[in-house]
Protein backbone atom coordinates (compact mmCIF):
# COMPACT_ATOMS: atom_id res chain seq x y z
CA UNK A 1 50.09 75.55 60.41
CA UNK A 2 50.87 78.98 59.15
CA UNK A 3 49.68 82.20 60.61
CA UNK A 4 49.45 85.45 58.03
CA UNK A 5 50.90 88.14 60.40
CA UNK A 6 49.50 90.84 58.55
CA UNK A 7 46.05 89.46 59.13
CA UNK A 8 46.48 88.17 62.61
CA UNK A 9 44.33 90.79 65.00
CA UNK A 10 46.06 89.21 67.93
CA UNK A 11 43.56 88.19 69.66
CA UNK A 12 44.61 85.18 71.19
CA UNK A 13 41.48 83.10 70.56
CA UNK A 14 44.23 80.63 68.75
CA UNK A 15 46.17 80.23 72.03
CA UNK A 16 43.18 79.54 74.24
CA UNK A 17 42.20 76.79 72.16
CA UNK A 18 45.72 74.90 71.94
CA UNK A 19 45.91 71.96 73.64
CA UNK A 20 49.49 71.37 72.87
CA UNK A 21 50.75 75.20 73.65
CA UNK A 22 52.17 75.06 70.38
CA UNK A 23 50.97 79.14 70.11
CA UNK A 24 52.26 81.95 71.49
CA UNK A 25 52.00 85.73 71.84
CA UNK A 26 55.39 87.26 70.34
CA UNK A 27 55.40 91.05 70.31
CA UNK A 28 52.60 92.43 67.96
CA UNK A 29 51.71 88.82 66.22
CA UNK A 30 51.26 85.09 67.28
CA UNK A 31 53.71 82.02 65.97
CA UNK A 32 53.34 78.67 66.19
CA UNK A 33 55.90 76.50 67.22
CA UNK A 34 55.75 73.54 64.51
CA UNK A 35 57.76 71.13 66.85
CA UNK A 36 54.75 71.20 69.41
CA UNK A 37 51.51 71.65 66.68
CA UNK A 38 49.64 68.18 65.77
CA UNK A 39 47.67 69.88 62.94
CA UNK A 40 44.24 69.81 64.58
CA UNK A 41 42.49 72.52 63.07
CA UNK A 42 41.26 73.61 66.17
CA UNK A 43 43.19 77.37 65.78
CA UNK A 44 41.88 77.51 62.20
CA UNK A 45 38.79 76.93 63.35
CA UNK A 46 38.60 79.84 66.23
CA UNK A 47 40.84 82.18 64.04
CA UNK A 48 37.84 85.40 63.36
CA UNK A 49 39.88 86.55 60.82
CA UNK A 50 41.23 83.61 58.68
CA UNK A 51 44.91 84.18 59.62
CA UNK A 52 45.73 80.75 60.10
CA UNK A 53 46.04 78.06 57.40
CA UNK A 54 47.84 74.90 57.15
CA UNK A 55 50.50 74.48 55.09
């Protein structure tokens, strides 16, 4: 998964729904740790503004 920082709101809606904690809050924008992230969707899903994509 990808997350377009310049889209990403920061609202953390993607880190509430990660089972696998592979999202965190890094200054002013989210990243995803790609060692820890299965692919699920779910974060793409939640994401309000469509920052999120898969690769």
């Amino acid at each position: 998964m990808k997350i377009d920082t310049e889209e990403c709101g920061v609202c953390e809606d993607c880190i509430d729904v990660c089972i696998e904690e592979a999202i965190k809050r890094k200054a002013y924008t989210v990243i995803i740790d790609s060692e820890k992230c299965d692919d699920c969707g779910e974060c793409v899903d939640v994401c309000p503004v469509g920052a999120i994509y898969k690769e």
